[in-house]
Protein backbone atom coordinates (compact mmCIF):
# COMPACT_ATOMS: atom_id res chain seq x y z
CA UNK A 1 155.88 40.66 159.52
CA UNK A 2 157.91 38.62 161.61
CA UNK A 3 161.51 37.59 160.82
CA UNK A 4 163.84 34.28 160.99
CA UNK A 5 167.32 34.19 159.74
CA UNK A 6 168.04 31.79 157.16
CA UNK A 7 171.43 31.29 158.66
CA UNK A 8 170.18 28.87 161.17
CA UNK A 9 166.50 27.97 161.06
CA UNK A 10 166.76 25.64 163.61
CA UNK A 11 168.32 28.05 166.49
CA UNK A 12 167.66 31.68 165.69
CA UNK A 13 164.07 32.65 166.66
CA UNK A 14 160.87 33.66 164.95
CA UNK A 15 161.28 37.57 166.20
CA UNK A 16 157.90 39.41 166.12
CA UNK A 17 157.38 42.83 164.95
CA UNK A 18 157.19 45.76 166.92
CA UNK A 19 153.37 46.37 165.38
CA UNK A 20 151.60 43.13 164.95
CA UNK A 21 148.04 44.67 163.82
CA UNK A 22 145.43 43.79 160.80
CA UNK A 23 148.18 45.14 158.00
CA UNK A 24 150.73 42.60 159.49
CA UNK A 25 148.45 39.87 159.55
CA UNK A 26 149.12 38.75 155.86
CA UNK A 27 152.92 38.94 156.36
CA UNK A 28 152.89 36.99 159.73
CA UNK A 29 150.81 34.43 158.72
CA UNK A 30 153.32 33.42 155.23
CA UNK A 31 156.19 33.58 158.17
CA UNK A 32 154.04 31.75 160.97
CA UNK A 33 153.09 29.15 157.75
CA UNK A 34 156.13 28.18 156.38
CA UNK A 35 157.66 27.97 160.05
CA UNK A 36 154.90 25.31 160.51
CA UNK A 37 156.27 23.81 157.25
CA UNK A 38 159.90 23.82 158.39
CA UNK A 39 158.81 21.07 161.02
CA UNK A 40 160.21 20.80 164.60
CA UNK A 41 160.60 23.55 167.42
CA UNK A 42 160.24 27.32 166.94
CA UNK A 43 161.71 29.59 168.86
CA UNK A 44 159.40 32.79 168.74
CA UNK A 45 161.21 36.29 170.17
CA UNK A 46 157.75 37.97 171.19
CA UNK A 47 159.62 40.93 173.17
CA UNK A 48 159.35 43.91 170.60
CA UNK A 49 155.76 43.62 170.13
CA UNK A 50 154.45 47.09 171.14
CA UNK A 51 151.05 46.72 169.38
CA UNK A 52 149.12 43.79 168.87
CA UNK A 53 145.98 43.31 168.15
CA UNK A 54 142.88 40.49 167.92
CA UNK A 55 144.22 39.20 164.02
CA UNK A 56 147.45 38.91 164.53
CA UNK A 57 146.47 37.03 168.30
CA UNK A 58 144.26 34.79 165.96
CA UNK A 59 147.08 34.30 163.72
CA UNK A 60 149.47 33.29 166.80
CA UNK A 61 146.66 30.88 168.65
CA UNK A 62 146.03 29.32 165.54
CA UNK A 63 149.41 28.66 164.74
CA UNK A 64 150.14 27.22 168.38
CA UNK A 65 147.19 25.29 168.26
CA UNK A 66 148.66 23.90 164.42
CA UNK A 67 152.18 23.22 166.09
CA UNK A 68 151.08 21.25 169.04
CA UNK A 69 148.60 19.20 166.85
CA UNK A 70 151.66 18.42 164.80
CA UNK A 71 153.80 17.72 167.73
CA UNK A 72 156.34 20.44 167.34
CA UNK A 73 156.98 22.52 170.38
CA UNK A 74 156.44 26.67 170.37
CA UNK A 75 158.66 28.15 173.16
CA UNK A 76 159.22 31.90 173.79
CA UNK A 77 162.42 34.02 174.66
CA UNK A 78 160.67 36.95 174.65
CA UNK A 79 156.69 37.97 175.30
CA UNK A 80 156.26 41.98 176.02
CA UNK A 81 153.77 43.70 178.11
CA UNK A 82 151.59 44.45 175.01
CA UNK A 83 151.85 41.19 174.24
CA UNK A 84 150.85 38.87 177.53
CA UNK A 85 148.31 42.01 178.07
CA UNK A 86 146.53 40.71 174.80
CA UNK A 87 146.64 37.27 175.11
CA UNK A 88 144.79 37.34 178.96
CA UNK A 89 142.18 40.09 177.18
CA UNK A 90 141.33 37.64 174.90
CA UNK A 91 141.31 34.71 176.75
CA UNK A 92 143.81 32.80 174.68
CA UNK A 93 146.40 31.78 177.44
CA UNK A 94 145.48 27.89 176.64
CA UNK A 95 146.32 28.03 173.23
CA UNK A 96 149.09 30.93 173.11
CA UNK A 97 151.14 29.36 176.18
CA UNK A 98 153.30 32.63 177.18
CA UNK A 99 155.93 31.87 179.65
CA UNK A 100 154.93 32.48 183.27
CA UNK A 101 156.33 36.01 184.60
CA UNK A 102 158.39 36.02 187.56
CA UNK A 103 156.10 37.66 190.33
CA UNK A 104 152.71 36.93 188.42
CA UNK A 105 150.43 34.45 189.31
């Protein structure tokens, strides 16, 4: 499950759980859904995940692929090793568009 505060949709980020695997998937994708819904930006905090794996990187390439179609933008504050790891493993750096790491090329 991923979490947003109601406070202020439109500035506090989308922050990813720690483990994003096949039992998160259901809860992620209701969040990832009705983020889609909100319209605009989201801001997704990506730096907690510490397990991810190929459903909830659907789930995320999907909904990036959803946001851009729509024209809202998907930025990142936070992407953790676990994270970029499984998006390069799975080939999904054109859809998922992680920041670029200082250092990496």
């Amino acid at each position: 499950m991923a979490k947003k505060s109601s406070k202020d949709a439109t500035s506090a980020p989308l922050t990813l759980d720690a483990d994003l695997r096949i039992a998160a998937a259901p809860a992620l994708r209701d969040t990832l859904l009705a983020a889609l819904a909100t319209g605009g930006s989201v801001d997704i905090d990506g730096g907690a995940v510490a397990q991810v794996d190929t459903a909830a990187l659907q789930l995320l390439a999907a909904f990036s692929r959803d946001a851009k179609a729509a024209g809202h933008a998907v930025t990142w504050t936070g992407v953790s090793d676990p994270l970029q790891r499984g998006v390069a493993v799975l080939g999904l750096n054109g859809l998922i568009e992680l920041p670029a790491r200082a250092g990496v090329n």
